[in-house]
C-alpha atoms as a PDB file:
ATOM      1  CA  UNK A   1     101.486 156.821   2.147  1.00  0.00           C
ATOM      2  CA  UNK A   2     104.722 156.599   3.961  1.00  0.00           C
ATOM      3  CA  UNK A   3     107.939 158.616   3.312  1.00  0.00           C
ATOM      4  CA  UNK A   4     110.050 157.075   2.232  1.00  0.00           C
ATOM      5  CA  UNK A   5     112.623 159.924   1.342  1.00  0.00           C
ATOM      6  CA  UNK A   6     114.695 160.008   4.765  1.00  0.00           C
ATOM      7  CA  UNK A   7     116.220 156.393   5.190  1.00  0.00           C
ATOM      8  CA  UNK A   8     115.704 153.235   3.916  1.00  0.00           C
ATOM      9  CA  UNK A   9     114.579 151.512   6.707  1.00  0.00           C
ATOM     10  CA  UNK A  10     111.418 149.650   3.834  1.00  0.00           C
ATOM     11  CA  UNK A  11     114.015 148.732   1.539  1.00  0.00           C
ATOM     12  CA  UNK A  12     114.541 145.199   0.708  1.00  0.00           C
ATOM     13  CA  UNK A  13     117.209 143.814  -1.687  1.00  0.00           C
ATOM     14  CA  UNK A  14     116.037 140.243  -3.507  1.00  0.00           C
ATOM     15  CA  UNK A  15     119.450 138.626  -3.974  1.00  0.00           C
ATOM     16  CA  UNK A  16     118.644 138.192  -7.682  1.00  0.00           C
ATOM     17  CA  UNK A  17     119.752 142.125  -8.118  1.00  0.00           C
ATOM     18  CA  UNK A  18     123.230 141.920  -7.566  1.00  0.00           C
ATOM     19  CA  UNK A  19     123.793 138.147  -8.233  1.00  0.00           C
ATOM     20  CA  UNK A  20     126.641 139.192 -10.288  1.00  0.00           C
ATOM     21  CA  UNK A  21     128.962 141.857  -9.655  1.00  0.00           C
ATOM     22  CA  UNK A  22     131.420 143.050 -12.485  1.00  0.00           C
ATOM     23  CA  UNK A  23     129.942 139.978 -14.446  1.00  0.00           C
ATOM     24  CA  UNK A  24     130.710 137.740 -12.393  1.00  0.00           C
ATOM     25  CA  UNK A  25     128.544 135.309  -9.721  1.00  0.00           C
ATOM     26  CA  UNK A  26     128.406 136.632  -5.996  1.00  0.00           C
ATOM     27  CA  UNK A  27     127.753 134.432  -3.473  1.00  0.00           C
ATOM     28  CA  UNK A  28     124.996 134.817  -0.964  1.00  0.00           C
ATOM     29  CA  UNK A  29     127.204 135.032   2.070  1.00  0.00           C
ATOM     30  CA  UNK A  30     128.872 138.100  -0.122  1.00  0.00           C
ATOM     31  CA  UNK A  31     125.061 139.449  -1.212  1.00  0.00           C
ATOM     32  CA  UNK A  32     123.939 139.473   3.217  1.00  0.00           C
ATOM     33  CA  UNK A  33     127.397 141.245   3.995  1.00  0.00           C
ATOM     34  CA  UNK A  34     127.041 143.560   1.438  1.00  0.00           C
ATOM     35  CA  UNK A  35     123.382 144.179   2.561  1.00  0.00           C
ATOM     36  CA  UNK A  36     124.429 144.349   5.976  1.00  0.00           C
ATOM     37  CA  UNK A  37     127.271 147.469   5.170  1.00  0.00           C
ATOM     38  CA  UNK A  38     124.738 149.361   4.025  1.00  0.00           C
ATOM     39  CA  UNK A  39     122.405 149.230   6.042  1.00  0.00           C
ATOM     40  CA  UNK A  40     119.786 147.466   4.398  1.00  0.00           C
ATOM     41  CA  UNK A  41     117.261 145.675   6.955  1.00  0.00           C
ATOM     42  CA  UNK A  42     116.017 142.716   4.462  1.00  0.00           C
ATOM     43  CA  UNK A  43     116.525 140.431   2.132  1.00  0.00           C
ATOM     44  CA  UNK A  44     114.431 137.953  -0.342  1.00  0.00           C
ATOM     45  CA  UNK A  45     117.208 135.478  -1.047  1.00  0.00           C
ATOM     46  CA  UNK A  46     116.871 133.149  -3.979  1.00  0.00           C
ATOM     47  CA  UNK A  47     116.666 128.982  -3.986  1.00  0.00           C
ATOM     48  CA  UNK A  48     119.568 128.603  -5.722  1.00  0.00           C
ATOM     49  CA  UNK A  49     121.196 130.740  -3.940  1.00  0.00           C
ATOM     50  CA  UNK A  50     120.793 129.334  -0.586  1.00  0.00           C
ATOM     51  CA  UNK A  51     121.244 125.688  -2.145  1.00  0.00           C
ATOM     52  CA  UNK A  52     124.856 126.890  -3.070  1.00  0.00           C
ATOM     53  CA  UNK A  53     125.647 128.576   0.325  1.00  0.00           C
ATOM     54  CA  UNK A  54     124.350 125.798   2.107  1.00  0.00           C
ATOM     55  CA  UNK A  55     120.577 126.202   3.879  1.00  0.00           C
ATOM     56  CA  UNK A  56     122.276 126.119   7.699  1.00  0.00           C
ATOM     57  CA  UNK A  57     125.172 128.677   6.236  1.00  0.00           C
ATOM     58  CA  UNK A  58     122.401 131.117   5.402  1.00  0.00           C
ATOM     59  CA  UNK A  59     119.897 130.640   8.575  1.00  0.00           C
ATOM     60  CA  UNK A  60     122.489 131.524  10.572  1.00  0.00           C
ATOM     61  CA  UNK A  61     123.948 134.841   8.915  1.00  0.00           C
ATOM     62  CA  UNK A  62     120.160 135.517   8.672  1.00  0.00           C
ATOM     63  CA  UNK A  63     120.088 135.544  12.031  1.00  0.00           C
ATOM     64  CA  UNK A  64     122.945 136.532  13.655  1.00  0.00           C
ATOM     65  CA  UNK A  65     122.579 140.176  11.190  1.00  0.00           C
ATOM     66  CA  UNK A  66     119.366 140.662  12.863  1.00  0.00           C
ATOM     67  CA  UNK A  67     118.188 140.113   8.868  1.00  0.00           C
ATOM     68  CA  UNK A  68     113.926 140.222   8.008  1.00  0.00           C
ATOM     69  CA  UNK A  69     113.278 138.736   4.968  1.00  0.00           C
ATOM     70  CA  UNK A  70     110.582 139.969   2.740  1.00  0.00           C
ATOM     71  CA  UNK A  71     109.721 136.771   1.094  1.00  0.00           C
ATOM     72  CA  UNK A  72     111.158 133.916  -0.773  1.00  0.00           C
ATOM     73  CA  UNK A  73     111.905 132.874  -4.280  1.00  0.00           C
ATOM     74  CA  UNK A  74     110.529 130.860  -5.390  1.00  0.00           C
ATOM     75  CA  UNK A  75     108.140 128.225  -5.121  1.00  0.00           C
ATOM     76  CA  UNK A  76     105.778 126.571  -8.242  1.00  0.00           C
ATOM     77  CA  UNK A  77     106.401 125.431 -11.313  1.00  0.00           C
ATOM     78  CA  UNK A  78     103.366 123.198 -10.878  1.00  0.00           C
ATOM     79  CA  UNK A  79     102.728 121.858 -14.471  1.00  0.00           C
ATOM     80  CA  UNK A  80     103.727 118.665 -15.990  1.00  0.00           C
ATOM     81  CA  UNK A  81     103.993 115.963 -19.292  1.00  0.00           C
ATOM     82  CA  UNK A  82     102.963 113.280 -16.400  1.00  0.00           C
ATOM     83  CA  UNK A  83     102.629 112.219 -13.492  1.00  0.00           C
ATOM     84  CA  UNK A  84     105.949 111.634 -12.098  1.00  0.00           C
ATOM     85  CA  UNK A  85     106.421 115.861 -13.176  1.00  0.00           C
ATOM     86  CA  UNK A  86     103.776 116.409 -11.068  1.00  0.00           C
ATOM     87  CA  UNK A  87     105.081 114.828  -7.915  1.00  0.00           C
ATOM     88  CA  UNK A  88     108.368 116.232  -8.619  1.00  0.00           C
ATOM     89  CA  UNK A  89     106.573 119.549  -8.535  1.00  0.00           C
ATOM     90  CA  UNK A  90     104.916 118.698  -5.544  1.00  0.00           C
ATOM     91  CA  UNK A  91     107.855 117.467  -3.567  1.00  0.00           C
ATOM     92  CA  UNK A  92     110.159 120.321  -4.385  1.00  0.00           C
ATOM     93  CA  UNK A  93     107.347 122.661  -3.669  1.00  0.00           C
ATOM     94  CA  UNK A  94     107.133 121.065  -0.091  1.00  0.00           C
ATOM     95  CA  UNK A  95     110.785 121.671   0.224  1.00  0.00           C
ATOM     96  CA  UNK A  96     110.222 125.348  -0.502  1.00  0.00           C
ATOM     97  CA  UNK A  97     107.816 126.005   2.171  1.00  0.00           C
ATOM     98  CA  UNK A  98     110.697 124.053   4.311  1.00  0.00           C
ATOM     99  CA  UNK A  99     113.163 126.252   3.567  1.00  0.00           C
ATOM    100  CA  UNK A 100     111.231 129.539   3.946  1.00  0.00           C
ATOM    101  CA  UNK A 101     110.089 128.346   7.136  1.00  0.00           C
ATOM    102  CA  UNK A 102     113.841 127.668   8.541  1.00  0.00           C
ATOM    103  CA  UNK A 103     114.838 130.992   7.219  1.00  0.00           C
ATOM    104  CA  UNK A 104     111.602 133.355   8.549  1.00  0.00           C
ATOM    105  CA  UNK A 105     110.224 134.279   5.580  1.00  0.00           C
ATOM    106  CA  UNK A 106     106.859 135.815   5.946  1.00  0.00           C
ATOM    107  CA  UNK A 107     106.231 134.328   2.260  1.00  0.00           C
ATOM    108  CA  UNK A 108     107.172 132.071  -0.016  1.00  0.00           C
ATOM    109  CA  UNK A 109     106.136 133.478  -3.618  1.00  0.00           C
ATOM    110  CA  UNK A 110     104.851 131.332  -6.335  1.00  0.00           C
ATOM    111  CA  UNK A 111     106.256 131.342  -9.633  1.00  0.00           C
ATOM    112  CA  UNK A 112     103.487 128.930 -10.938  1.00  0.00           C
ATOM    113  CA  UNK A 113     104.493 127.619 -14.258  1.00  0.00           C
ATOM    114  CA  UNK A 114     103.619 127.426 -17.853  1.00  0.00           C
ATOM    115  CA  UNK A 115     103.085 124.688 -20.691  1.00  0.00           C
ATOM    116  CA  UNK A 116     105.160 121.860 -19.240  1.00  0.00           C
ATOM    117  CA  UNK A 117     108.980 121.861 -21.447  1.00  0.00           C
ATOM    118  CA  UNK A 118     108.436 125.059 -23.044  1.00  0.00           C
ATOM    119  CA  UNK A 119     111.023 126.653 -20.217  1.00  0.00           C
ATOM    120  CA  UNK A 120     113.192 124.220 -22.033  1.00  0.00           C
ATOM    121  CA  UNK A 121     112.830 125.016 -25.649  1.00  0.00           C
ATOM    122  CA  UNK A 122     109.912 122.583 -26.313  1.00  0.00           C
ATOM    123  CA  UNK A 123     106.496 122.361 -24.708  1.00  0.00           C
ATOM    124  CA  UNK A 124     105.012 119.059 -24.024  1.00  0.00           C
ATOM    125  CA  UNK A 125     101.614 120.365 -25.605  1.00  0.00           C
ATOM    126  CA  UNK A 126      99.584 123.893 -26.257  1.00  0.00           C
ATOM    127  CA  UNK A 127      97.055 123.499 -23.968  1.00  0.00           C
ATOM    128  CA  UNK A 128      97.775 126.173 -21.959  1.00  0.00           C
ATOM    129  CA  UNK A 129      93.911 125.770 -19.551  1.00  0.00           C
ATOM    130  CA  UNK A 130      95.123 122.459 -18.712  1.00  0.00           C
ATOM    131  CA  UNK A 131      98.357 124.536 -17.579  1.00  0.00           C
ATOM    132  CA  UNK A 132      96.340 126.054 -15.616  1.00  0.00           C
ATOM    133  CA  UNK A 133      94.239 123.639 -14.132  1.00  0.00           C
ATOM    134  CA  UNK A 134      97.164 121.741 -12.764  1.00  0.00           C
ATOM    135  CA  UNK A 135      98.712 125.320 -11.094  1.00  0.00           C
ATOM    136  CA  UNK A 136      95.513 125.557  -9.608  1.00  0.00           C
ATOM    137  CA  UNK A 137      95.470 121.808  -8.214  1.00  0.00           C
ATOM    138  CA  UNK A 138      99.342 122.184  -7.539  1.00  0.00           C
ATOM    139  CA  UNK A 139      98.790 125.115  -5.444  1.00  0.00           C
ATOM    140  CA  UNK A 140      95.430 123.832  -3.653  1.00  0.00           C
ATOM    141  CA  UNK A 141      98.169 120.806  -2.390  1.00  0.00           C
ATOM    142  CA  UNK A 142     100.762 123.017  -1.385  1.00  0.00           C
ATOM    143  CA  UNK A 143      98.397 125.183   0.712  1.00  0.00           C
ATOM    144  CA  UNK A 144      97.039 122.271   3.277  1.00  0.00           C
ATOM    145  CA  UNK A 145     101.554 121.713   3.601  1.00  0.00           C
ATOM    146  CA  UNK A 146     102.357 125.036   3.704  1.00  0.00           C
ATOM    147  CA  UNK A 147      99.109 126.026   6.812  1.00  0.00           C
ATOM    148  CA  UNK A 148     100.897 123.375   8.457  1.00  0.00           C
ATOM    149  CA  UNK A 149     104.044 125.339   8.343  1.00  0.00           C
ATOM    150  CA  UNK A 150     102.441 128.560   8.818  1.00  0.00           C
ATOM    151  CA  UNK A 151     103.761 129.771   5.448  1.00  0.00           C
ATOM    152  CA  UNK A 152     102.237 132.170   3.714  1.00  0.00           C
ATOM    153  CA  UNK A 153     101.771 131.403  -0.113  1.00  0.00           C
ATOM    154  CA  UNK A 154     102.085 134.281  -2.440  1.00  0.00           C
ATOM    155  CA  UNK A 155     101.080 133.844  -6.316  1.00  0.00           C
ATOM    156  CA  UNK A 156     103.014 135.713  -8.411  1.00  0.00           C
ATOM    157  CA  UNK A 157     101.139 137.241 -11.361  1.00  0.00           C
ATOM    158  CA  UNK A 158     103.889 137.411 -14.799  1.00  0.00           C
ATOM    159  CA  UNK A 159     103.360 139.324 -17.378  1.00  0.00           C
ATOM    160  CA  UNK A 160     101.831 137.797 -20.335  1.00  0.00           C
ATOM    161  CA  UNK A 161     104.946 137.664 -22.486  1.00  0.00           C
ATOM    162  CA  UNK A 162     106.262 134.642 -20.344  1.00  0.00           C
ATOM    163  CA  UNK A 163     102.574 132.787 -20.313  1.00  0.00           C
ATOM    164  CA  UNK A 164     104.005 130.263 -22.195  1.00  0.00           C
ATOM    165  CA  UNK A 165     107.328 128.993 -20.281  1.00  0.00           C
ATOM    166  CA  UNK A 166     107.050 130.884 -16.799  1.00  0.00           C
ATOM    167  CA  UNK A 167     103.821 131.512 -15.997  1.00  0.00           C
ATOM    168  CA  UNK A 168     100.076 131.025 -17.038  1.00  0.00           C
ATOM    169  CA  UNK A 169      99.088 133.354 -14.246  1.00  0.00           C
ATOM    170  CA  UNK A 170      99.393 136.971 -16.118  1.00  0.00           C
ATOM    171  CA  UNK A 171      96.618 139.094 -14.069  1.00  0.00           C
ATOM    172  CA  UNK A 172      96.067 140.470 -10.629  1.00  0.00           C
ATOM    173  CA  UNK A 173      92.223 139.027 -11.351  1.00  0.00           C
ATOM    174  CA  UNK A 174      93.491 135.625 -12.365  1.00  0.00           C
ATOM    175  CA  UNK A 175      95.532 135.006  -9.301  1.00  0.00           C
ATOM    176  CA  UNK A 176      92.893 136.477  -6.976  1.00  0.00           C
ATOM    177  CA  UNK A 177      89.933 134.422  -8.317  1.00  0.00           C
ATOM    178  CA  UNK A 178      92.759 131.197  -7.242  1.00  0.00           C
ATOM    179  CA  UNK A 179      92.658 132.898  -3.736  1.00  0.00           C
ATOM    180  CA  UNK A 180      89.012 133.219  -3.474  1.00  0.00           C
ATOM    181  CA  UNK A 181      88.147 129.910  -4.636  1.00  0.00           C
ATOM    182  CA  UNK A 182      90.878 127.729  -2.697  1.00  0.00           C
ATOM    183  CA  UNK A 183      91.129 130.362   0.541  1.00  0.00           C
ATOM    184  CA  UNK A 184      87.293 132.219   0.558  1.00  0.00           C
ATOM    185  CA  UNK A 185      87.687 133.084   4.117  1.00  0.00           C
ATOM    186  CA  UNK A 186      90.671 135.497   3.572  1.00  0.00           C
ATOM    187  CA  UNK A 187      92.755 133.453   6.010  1.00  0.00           C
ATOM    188  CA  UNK A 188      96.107 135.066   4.805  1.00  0.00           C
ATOM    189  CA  UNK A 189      97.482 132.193   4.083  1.00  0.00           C
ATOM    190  CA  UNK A 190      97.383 132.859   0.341  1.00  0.00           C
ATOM    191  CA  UNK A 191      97.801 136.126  -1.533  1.00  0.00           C
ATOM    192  CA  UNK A 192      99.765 137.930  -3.965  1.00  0.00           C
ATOM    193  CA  UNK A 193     103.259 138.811  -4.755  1.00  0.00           C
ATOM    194  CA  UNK A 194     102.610 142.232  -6.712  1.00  0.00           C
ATOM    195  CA  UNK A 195     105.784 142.658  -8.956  1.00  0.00           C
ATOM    196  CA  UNK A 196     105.507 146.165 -11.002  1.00  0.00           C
ATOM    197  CA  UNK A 197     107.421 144.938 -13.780  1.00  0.00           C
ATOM    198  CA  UNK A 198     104.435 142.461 -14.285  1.00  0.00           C
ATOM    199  CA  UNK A 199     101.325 144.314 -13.562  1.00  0.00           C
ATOM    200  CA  UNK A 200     101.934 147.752 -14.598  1.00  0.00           C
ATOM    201  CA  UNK A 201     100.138 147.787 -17.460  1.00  0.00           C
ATOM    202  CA  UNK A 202      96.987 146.326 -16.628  1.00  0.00           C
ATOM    203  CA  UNK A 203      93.930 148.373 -16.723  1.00  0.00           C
ATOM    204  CA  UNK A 204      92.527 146.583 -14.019  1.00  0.00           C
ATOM    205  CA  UNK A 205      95.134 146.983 -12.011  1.00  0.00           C
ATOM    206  CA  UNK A 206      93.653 149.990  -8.983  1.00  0.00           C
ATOM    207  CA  UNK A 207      90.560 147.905  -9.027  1.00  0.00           C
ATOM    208  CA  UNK A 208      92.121 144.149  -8.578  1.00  0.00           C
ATOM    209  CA  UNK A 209      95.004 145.878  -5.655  1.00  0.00           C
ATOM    210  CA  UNK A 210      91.756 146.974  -4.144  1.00  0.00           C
ATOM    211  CA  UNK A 211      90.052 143.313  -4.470  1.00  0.00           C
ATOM    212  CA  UNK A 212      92.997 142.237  -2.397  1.00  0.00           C
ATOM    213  CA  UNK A 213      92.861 143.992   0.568  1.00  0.00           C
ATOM    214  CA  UNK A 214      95.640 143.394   3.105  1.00  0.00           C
ATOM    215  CA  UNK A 215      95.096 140.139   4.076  1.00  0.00           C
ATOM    216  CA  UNK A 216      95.940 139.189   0.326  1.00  0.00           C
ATOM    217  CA  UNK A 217      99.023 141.378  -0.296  1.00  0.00           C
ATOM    218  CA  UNK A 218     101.840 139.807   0.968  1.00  0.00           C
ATOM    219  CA  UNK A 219     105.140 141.681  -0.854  1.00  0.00           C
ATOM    220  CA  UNK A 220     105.902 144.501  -3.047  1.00  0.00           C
ATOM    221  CA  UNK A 221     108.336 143.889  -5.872  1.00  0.00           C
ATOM    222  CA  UNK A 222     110.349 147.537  -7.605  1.00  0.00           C
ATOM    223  CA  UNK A 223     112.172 148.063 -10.716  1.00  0.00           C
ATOM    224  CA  UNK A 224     111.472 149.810 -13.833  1.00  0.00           C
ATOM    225  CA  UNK A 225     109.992 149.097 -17.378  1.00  0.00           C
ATOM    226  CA  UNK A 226     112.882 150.417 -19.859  1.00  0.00           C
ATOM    227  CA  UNK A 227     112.304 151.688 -23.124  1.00  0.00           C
ATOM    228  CA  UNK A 228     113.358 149.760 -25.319  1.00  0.00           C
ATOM    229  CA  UNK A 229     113.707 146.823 -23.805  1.00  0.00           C
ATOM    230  CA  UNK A 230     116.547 144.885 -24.910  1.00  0.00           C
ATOM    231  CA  UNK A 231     115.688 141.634 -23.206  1.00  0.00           C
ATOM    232  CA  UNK A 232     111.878 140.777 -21.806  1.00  0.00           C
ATOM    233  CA  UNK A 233     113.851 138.844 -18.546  1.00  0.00           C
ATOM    234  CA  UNK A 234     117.516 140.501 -18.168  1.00  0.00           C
ATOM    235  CA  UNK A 235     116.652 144.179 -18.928  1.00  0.00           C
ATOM    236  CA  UNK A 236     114.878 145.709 -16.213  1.00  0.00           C
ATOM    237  CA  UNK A 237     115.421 148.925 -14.901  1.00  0.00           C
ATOM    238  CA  UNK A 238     116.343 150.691 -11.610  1.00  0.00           C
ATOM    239  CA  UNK A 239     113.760 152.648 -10.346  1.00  0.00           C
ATOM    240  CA  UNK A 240     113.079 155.857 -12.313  1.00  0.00           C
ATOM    241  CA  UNK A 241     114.759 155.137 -15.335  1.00  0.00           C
ATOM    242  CA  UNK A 242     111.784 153.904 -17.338  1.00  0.00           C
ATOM    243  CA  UNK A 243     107.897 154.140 -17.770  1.00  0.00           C
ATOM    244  CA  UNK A 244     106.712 152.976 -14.647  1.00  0.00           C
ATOM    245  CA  UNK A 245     104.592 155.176 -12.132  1.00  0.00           C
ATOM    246  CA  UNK A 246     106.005 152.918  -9.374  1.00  0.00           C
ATOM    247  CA  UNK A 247     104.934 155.887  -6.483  1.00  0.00           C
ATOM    248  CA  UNK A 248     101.348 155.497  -7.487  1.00  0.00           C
ATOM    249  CA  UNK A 249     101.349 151.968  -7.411  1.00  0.00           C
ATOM    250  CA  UNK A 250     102.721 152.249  -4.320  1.00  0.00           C
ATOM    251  CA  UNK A 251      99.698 154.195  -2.957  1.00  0.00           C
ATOM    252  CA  UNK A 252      97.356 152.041  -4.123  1.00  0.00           C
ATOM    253  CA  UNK A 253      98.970 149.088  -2.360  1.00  0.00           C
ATOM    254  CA  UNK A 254      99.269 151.032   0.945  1.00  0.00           C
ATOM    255  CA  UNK A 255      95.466 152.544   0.567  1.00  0.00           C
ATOM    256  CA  UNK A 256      95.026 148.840   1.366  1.00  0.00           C
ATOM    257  CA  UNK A 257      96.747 148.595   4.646  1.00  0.00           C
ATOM    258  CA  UNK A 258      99.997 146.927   2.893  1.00  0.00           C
ATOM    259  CA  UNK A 259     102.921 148.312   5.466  1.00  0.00           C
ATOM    260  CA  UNK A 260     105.771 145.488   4.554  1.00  0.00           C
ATOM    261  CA  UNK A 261     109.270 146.206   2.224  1.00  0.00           C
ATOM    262  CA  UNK A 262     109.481 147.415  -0.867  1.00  0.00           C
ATOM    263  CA  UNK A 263     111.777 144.453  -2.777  1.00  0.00           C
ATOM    264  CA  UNK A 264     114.251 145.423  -5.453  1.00  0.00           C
ATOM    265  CA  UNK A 265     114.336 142.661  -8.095  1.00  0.00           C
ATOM    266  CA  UNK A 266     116.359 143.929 -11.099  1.00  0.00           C
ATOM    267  CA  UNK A 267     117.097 141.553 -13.851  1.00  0.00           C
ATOM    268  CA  UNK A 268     119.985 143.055 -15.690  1.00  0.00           C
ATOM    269  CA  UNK A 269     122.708 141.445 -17.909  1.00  0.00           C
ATOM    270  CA  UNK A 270     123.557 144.402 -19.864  1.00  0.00           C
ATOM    271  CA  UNK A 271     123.670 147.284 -17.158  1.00  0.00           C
ATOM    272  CA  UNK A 272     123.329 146.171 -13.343  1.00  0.00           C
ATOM    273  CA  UNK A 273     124.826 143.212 -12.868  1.00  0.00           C
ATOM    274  CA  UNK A 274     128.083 144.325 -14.862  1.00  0.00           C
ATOM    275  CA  UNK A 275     128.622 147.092 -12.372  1.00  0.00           C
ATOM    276  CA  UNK A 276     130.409 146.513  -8.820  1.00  0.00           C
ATOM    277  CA  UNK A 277     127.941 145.264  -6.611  1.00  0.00           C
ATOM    278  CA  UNK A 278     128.563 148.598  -4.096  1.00  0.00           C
ATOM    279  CA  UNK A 279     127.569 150.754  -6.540  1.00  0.00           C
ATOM    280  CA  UNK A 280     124.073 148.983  -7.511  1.00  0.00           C
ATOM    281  CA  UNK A 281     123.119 148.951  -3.913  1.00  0.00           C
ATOM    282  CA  UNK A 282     124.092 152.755  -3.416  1.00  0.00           C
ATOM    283  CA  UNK A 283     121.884 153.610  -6.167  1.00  0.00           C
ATOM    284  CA  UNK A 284     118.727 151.416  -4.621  1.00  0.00           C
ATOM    285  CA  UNK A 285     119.128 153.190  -1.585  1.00  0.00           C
ATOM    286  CA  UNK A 286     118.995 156.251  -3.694  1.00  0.00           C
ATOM    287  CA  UNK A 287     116.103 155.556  -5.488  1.00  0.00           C
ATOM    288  CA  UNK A 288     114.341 154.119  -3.002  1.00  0.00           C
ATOM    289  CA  UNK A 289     113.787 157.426  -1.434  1.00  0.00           C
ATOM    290  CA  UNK A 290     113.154 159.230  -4.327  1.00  0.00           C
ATOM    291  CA  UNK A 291     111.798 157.062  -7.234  1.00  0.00           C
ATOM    292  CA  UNK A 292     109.908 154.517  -5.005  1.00  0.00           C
END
């Protein structure tokens, strides 16, 4: 397992972690200069993000700071009501790979989607295996695009509180049996996003990281499982200050030949994103070496 307790030459900052600063919104141009000062070698920038900066604004910074990126959120989002949904799904998913492509991304990782409205406040229907039947279809689709591009897919297992509205993926073994059934030769054009915060908990977890192997694990998301936990999306943690054994995940991920960033996505209304911007990065750096 590599030390990591020297430098932070594996860190990666997704832009979602300091989004805001002191409450309020900080632009992506902001997030790659302030990422730049300190050193930080890579970035997973958001869709949003980019869309507000302006795609051309944000290749170039990208690469005139010598930036890697770690991956890119997000893709998916694959169910719908009807069919028009569905090619809406499709067509913005197409952009995705687009715009991971023009940026360098070595991923683009897959959100997939729940029961079609309920991210609204009222799903279309309950059943949630038609759900996933159309993620599966959505993301068989995308893949013939995306080889095209030579982008990587990575599915993005959620925890099962947001199986409803986010995504009907929950389990390392659910998004691997999607790789082995619509990639069986291991190609590594489709794999896994492992997120902590999502998988953690799940029993299976060693075993299914194992299943992978490195052609299927394409990024490594950090944060921290607080207890409480004020708010299932906006209350993660900074490394070491809650339950998970994020070091030993680690191992198990590099046992398997996995050598890329570690990404810091923090979520954080109440703590990290009211905080100057500076002072959240310091502290990733920090932990990083020592809780990571």
């Amino acid at each position: 397992m590599r030390d990591f307790s020297q430098d932070h030459r594996w860190l990666s900052i997704n832009t979602a972690t300091i989004r805001k600063s002191q409450g309020a919104d900080l632009p992506l141009p902001q997030i790659i200069e302030a990422c730049v000062r300190k050193g930080i070698r890579a970035i997973s920038p958001w869709r949003d993000q980019v869309a507000a900066a302006g795609l051309p604004v944000i290749s170039r910074l990208v690469r005139e700071h010598g930036l890697a990126l770690s991956g890119y959120c997000r893709g998916g989002m694959f169910p719908a009501a009807d069919a028009a949904g569905l090619h809406a799904a499709r067509d913005d998913n197409r952009r995705a790979v687009d715009e991971a492509a023009e940026l360098g991304a070595p991923c683009l990782v897959l959100v997939v989607g729940g029961l079609p409205g309920a991210l609204q406040g009222e799903a279309a229907h309950k059943d949630i295996a038609l759900a996933r039947s159309q993620v599966r279809d959505g993301i068989a689709e995308l893949l013939d695009y995306a080889k095209q591009a030579r982008m990587p897919l990575a599915i993005e297992p959620l925890h099962p509180m947001y199986a409803a509205d986010r995504a009907c993926i929950n389990t390392m073994e659910q998004a691997l049996d999607v790789c082995d059934e619509l990639d069986p030769g291991r190609t590594g054009s489709l794999g896994i996003a492992v997120d902590v915060y999502h998988v953690w908990w799940d029993p299976k977890l060693q075993q299914q990281i194992a299943r992978a192997g490195k052609e299927r694990l394409l990024a490594f998301h950090v944060c921290d499982w607080m207890t409480p936990t004020t708010d299932l999306l906006n209350d993660r943690g900074m490394m070491g200050d809650g339950v998970i054994d994020i070091p030993r995940i680690r191992g198990w991920v590099e046992a398997q030949g996995f050598a890329g960033y570690s990404e810091v996505e923090i979520f954080s209304t109440g703590n990290w994103w009211r905080k100057p911007h500076e002072e959240t990065l310091d502290t990733c750096i920090a932990r990083h070496r020592s809780a990571v």
